[in-house]
PDB file of N, CA and C in Angstrom:
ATOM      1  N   UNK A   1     -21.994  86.371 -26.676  1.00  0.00           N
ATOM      2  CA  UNK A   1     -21.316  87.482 -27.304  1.00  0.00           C
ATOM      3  C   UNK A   1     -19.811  87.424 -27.050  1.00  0.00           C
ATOM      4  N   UNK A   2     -19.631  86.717 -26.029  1.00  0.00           N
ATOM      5  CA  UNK A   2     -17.702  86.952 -25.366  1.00  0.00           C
ATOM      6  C   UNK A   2     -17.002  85.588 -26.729  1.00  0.00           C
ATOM      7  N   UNK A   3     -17.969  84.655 -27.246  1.00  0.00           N
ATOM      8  CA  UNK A   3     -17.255  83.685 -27.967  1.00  0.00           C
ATOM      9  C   UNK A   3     -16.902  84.370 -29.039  1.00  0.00           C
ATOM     10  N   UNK A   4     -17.976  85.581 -29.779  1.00  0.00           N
ATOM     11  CA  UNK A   4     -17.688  86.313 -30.844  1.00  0.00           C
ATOM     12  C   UNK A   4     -16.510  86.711 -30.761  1.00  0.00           C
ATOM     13  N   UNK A   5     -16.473  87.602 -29.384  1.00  0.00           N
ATOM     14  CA  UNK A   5     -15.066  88.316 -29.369  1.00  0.00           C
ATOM     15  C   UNK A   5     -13.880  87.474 -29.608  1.00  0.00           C
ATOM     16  N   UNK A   6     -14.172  86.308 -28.471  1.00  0.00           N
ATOM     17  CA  UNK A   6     -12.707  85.371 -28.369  1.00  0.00           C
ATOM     18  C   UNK A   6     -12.393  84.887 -30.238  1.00  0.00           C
ATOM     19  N   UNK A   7     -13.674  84.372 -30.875  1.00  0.00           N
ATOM     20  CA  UNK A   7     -13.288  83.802 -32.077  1.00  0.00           C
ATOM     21  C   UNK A   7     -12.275  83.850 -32.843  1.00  0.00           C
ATOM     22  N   UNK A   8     -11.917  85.152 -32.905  1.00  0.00           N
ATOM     23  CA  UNK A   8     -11.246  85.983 -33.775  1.00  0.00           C
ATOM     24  C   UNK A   8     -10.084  86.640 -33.688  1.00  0.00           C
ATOM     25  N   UNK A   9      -9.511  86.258 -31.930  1.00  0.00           N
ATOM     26  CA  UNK A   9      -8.452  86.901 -30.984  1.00  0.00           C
ATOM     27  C   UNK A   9      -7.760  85.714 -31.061  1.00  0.00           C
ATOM     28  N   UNK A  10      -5.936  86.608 -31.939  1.00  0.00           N
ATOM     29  CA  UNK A  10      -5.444  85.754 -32.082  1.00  0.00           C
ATOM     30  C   UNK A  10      -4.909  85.667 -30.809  1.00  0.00           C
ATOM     31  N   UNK A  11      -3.909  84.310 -30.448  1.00  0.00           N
ATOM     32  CA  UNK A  11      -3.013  84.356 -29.489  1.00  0.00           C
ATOM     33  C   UNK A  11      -1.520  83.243 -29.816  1.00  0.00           C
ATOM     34  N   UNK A  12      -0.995  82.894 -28.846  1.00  0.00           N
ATOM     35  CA  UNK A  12       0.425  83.070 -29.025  1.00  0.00           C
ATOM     36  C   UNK A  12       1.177  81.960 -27.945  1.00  0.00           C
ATOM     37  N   UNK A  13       0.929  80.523 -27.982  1.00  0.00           N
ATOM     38  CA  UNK A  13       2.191  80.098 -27.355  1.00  0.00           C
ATOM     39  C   UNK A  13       3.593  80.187 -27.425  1.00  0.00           C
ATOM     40  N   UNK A  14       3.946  80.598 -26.585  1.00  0.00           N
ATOM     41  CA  UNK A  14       5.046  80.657 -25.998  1.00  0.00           C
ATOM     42  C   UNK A  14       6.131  79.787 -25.243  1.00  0.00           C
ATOM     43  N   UNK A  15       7.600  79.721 -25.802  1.00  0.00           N
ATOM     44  CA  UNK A  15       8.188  78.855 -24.818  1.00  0.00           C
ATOM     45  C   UNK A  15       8.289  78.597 -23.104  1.00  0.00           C
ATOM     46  N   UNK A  16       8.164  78.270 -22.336  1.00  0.00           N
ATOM     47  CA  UNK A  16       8.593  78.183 -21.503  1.00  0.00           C
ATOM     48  C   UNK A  16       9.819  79.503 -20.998  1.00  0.00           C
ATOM     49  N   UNK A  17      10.777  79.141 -21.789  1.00  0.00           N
ATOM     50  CA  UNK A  17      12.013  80.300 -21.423  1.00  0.00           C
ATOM     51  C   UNK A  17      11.586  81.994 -22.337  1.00  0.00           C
ATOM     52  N   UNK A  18      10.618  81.873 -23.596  1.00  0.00           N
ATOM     53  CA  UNK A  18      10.057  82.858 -23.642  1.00  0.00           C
ATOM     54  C   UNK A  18       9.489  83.205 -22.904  1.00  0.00           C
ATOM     55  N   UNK A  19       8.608  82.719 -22.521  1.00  0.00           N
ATOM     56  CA  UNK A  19       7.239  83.489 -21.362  1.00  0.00           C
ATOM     57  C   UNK A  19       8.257  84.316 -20.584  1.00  0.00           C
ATOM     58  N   UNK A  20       9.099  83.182 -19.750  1.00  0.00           N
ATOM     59  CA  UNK A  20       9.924  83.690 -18.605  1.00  0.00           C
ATOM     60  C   UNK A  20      10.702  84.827 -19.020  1.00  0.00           C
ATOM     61  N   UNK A  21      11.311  85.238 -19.722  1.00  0.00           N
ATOM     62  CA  UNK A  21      12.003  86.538 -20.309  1.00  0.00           C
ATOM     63  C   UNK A  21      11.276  87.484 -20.356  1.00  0.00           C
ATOM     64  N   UNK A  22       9.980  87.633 -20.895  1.00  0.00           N
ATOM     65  CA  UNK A  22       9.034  88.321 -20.833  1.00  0.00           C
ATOM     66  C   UNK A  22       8.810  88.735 -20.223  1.00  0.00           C
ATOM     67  N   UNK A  23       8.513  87.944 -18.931  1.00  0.00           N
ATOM     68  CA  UNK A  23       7.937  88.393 -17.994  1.00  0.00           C
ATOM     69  C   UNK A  23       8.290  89.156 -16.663  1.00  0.00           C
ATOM     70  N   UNK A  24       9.538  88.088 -16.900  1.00  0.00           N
ATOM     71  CA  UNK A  24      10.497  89.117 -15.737  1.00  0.00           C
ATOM     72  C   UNK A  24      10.951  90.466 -16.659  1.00  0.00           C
ATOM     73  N   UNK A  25      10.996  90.439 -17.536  1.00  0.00           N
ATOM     74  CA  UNK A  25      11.504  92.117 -18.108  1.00  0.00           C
ATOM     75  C   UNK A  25      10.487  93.054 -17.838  1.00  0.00           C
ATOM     76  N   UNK A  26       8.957  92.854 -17.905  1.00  0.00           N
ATOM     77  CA  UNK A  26       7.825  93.304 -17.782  1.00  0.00           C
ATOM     78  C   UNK A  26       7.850  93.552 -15.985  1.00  0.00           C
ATOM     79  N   UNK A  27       8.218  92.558 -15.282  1.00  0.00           N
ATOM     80  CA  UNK A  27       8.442  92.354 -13.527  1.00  0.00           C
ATOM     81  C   UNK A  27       8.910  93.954 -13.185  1.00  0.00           C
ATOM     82  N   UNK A  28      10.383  93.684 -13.821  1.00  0.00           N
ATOM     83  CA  UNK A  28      11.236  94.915 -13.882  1.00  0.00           C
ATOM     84  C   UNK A  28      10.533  96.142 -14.313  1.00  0.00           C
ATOM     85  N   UNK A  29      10.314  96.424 -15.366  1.00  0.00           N
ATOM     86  CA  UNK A  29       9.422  97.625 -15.636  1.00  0.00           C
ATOM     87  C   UNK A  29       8.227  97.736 -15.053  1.00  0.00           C
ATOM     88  N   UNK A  30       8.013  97.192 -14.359  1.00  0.00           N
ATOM     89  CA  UNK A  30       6.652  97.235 -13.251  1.00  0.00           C
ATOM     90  C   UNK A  30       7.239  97.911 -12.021  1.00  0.00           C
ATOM     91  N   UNK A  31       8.647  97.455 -11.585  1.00  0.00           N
ATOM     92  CA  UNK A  31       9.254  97.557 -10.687  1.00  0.00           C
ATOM     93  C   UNK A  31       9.717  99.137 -10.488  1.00  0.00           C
ATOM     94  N   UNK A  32      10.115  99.343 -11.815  1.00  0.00           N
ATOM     95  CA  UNK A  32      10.759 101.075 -11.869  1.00  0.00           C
ATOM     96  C   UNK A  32       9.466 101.799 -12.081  1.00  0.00           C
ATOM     97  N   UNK A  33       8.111 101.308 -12.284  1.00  0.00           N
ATOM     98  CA  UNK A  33       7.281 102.690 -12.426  1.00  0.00           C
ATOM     99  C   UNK A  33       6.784 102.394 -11.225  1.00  0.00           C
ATOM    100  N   UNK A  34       6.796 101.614 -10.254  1.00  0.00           N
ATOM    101  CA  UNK A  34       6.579 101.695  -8.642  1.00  0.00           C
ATOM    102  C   UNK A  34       7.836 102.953  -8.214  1.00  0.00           C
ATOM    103  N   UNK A  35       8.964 102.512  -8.699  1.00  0.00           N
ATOM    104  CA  UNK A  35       9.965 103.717  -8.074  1.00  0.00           C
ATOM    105  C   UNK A  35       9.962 105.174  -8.535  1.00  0.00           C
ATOM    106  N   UNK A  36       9.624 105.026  -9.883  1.00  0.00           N
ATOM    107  CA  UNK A  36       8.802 106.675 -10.140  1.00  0.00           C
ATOM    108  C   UNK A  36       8.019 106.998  -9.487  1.00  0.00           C
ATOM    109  N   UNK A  37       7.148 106.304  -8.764  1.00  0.00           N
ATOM    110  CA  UNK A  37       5.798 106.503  -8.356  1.00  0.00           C
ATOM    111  C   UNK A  37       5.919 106.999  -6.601  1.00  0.00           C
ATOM    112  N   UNK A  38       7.236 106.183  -6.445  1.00  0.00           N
ATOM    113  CA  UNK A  38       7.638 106.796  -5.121  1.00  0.00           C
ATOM    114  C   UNK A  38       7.953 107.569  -5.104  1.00  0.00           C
ATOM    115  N   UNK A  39       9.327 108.084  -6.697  1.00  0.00           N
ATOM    116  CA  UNK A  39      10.084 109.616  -6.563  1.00  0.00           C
ATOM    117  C   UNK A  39       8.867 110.689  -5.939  1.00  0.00           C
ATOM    118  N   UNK A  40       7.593 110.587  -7.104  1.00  0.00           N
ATOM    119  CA  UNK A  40       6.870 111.316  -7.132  1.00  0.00           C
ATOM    120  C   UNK A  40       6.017 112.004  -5.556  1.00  0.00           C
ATOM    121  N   UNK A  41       5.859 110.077  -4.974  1.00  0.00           N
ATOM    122  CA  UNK A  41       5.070 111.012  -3.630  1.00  0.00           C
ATOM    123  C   UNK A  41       5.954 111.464  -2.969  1.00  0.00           C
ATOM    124  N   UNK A  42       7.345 111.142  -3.068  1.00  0.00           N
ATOM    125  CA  UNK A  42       8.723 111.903  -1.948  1.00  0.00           C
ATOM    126  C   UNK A  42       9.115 112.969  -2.291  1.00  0.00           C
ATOM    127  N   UNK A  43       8.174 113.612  -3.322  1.00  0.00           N
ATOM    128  CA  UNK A  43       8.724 114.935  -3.938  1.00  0.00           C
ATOM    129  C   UNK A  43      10.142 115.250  -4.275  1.00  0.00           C
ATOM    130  N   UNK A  44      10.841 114.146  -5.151  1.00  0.00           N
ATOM    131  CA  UNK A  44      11.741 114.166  -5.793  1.00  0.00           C
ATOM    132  C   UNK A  44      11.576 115.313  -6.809  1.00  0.00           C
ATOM    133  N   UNK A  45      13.661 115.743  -6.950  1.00  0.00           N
ATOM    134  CA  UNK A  45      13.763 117.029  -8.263  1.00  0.00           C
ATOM    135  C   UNK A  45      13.166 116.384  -9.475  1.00  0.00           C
ATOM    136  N   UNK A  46      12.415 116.961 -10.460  1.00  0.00           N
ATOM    137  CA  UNK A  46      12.224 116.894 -11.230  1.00  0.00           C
ATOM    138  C   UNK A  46      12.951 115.609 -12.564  1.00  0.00           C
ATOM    139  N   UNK A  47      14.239 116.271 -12.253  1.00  0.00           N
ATOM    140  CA  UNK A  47      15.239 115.681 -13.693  1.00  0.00           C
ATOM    141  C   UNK A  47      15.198 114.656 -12.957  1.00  0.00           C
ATOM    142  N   UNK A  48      15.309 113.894 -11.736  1.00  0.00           N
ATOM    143  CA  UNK A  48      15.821 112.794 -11.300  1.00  0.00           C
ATOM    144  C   UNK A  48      14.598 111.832 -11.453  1.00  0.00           C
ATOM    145  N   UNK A  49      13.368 112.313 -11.600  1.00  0.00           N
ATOM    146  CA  UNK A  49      12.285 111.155 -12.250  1.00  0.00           C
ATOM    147  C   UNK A  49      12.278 111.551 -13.789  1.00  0.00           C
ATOM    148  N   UNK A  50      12.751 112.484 -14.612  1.00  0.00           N
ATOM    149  CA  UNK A  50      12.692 112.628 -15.520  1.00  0.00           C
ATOM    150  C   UNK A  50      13.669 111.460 -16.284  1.00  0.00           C
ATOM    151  N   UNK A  51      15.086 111.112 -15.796  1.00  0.00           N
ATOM    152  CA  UNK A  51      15.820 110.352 -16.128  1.00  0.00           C
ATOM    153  C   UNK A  51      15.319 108.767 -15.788  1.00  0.00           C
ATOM    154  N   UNK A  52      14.757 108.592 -14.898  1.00  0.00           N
ATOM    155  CA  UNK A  52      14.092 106.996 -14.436  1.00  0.00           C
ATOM    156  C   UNK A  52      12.829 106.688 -15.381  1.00  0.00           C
ATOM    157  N   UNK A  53      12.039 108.023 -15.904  1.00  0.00           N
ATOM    158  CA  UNK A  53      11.084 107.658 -17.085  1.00  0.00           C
ATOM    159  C   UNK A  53      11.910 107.433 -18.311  1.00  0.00           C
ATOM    160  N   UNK A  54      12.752 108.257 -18.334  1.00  0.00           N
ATOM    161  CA  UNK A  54      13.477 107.831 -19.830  1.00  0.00           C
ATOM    162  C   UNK A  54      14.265 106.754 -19.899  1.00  0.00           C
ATOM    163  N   UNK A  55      14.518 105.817 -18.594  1.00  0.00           N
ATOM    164  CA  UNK A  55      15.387 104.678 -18.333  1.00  0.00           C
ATOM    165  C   UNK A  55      13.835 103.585 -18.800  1.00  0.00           C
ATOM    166  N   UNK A  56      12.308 103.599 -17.929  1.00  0.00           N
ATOM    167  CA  UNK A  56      11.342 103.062 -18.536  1.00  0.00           C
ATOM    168  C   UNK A  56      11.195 103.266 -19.864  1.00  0.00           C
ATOM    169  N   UNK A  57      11.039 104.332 -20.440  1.00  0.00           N
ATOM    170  CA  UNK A  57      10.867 104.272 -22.276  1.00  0.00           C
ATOM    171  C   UNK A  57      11.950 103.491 -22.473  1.00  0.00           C
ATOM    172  N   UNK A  58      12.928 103.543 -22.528  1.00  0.00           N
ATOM    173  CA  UNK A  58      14.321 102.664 -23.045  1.00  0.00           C
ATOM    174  C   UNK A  58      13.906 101.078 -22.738  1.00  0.00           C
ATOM    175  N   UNK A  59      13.432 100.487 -21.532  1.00  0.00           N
ATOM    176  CA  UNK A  59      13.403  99.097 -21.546  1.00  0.00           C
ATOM    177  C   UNK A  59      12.156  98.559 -21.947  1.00  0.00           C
ATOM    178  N   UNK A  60      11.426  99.523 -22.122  1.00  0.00           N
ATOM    179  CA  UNK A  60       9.455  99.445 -23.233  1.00  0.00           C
ATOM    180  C   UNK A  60       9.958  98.891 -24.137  1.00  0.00           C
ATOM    181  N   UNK A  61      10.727  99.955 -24.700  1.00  0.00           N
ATOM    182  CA  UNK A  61      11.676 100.014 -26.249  1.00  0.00           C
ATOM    183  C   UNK A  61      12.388  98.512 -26.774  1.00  0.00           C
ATOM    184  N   UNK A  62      12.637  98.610 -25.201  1.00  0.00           N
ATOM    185  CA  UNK A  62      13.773  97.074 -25.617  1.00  0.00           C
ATOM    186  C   UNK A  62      12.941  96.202 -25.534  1.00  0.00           C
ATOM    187  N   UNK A  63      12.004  95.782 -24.911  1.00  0.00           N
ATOM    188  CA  UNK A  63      10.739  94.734 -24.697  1.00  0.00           C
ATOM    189  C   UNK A  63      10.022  94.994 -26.008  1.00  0.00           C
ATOM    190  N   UNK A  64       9.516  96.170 -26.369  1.00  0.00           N
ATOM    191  CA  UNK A  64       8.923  95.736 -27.827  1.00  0.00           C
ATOM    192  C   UNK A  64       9.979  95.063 -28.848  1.00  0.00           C
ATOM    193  N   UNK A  65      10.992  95.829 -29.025  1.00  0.00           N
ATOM    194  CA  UNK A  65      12.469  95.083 -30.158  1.00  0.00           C
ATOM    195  C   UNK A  65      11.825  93.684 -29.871  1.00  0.00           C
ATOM    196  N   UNK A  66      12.601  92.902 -28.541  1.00  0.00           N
ATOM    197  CA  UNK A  66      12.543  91.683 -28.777  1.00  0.00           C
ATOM    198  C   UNK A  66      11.176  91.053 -28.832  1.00  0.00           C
ATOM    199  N   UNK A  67      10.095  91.456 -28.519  1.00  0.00           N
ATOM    200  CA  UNK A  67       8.948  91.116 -28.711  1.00  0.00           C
ATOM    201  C   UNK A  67       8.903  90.642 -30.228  1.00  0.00           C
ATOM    202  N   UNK A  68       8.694  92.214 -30.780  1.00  0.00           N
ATOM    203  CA  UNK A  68       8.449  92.153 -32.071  1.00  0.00           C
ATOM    204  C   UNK A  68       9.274  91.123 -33.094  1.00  0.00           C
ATOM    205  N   UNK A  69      11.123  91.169 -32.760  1.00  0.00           N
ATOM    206  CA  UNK A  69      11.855  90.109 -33.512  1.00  0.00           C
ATOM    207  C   UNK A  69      10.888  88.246 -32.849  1.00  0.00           C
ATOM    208  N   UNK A  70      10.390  88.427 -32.035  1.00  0.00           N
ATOM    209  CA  UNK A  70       9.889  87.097 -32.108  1.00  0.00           C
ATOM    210  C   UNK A  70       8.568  86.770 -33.329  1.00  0.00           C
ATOM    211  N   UNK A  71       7.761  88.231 -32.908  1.00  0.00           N
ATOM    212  CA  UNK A  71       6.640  87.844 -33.818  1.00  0.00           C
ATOM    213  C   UNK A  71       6.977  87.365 -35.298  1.00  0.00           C
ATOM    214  N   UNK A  72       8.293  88.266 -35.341  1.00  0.00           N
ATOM    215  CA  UNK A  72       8.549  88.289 -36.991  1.00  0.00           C
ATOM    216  C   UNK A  72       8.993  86.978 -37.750  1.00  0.00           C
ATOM    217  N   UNK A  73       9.413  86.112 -36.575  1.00  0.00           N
ATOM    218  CA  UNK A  73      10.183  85.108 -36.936  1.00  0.00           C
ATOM    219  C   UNK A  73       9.350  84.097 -36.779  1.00  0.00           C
ATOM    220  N   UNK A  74       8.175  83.824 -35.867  1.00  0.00           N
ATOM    221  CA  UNK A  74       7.288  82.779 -35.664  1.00  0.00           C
ATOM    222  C   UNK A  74       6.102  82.922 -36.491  1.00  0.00           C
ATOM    223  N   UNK A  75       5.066  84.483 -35.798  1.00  0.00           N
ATOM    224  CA  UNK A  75       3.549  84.032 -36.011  1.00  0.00           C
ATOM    225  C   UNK A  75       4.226  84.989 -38.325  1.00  0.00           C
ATOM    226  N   UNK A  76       4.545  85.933 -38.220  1.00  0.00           N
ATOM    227  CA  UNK A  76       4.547  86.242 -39.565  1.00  0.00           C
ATOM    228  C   UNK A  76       5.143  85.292 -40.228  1.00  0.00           C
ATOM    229  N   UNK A  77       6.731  84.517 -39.975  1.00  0.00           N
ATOM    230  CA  UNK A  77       7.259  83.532 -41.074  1.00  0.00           C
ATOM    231  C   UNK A  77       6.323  82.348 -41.414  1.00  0.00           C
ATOM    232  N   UNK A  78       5.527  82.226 -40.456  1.00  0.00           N
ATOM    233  CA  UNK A  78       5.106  80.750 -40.513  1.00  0.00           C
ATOM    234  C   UNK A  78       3.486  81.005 -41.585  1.00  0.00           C
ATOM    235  N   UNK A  79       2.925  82.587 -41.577  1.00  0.00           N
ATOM    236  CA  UNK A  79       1.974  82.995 -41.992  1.00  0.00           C
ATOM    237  C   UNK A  79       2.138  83.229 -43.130  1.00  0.00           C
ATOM    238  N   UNK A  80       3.063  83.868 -43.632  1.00  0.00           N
ATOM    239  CA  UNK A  80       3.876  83.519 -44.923  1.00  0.00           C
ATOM    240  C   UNK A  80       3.697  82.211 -45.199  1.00  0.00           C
ATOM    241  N   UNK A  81       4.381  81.580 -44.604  1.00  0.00           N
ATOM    242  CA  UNK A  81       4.661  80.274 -45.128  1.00  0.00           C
ATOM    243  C   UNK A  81       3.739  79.455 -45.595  1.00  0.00           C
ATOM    244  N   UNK A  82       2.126  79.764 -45.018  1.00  0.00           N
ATOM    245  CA  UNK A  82       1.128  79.102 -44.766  1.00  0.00           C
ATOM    246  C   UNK A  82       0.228  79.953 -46.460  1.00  0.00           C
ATOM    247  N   UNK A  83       0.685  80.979 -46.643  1.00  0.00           N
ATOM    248  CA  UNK A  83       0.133  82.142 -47.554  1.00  0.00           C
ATOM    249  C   UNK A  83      -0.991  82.847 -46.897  1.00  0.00           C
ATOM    250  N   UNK A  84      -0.685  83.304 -45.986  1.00  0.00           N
ATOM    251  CA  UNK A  84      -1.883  84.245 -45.675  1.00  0.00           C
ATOM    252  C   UNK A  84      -1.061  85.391 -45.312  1.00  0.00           C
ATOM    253  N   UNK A  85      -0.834  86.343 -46.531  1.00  0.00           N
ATOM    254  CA  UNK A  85      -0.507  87.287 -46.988  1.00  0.00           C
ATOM    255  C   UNK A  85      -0.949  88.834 -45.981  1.00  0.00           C
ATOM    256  N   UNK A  86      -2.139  88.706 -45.549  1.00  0.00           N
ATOM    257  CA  UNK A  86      -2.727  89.575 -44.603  1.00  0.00           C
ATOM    258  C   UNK A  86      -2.058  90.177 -43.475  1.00  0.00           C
ATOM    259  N   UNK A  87      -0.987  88.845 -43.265  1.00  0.00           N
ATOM    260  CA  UNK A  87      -0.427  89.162 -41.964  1.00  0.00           C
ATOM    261  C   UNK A  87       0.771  90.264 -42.507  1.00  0.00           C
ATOM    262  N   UNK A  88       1.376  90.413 -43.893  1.00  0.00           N
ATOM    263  CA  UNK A  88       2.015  91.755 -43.829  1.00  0.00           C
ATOM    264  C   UNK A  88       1.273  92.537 -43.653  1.00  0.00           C
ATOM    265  N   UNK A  89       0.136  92.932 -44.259  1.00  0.00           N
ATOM    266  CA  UNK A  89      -0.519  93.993 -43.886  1.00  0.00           C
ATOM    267  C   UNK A  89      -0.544  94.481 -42.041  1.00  0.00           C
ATOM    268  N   UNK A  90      -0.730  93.677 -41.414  1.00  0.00           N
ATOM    269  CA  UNK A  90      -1.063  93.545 -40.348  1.00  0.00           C
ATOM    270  C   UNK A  90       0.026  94.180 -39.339  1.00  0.00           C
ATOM    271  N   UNK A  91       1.853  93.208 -40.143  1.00  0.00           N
ATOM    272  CA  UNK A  91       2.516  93.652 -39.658  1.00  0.00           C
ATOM    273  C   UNK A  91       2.677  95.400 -39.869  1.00  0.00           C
ATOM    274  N   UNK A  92       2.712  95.235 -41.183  1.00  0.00           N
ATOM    275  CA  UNK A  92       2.817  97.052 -41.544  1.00  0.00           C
ATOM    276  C   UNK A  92       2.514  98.309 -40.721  1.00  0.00           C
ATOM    277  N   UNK A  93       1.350  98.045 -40.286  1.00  0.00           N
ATOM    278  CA  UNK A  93      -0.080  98.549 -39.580  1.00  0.00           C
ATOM    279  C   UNK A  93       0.334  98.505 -38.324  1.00  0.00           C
ATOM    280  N   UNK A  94       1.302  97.395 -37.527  1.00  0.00           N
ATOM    281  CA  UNK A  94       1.873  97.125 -36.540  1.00  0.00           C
ATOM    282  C   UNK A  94       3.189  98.263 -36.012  1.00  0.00           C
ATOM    283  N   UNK A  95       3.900  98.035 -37.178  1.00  0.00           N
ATOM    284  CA  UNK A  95       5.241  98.729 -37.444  1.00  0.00           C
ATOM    285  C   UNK A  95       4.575 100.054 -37.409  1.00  0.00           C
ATOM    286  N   UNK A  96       3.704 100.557 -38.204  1.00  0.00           N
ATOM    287  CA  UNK A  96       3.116 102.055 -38.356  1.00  0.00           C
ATOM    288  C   UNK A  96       2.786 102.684 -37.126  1.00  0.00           C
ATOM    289  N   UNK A  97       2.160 101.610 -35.698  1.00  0.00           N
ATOM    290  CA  UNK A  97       1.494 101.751 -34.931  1.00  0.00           C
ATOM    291  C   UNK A  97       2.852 102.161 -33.637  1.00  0.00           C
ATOM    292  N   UNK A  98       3.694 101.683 -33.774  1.00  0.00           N
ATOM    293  CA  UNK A  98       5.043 101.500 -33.030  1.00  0.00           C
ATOM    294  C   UNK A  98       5.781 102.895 -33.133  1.00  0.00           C
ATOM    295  N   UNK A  99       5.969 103.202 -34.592  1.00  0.00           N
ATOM    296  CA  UNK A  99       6.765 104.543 -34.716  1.00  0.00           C
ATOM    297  C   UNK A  99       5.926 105.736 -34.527  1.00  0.00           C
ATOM    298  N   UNK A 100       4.819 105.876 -33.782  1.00  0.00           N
ATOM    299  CA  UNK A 100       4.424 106.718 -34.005  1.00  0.00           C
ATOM    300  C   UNK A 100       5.268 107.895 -32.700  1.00  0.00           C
TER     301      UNK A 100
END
């Protein structure tokens, strides 16, 4: 049953210096919701974890941007390119899923 699942799950090599960008940006935002997580048990004021979550939404934000400008330029141009048309849909549905 797990091959069913895998069959059909796309995935995504990555450069070398992609991965690494990734990942350390992801490192980092791992890093600040450990430090929210401390404000929280040190019973920090309010606004002062309120501003360190809105510093996390902001670098989510920025990690999806460049995420997404990669997808757009690799797995969609090349899906295009190939004609499998689906993948706008997909993106659409993607984009729809983002602004919400």
């Amino acid at each position: 049953m797990d091959n069913e699942k895998n069959c059909c799950h796309k995935t995504k090599e990555r450069s070398p210096q992609e991965y690494k960008k990734l990942i350390n940006r992801l490192s980092r935002i791992e890093g600040q919701i450990r430090g929210i997580k401390k404000m929280v048990e040190e019973d920090s004021y309010c606004t002062d974890i309120l501003i360190q979550v809105a510093a996390v939404n902001a670098a989510l934000n920025s990690f999806n941007k460049e995420l997404l400008a990669s997808h757009i330029k690799t797995c969609v141009a090349d899906d295009i390119r190939a004609g499998k048309d689906d993948t706008i849909d997909e993106l659409v549905d993607t984009l729809q899923k983002l602004m919400k």
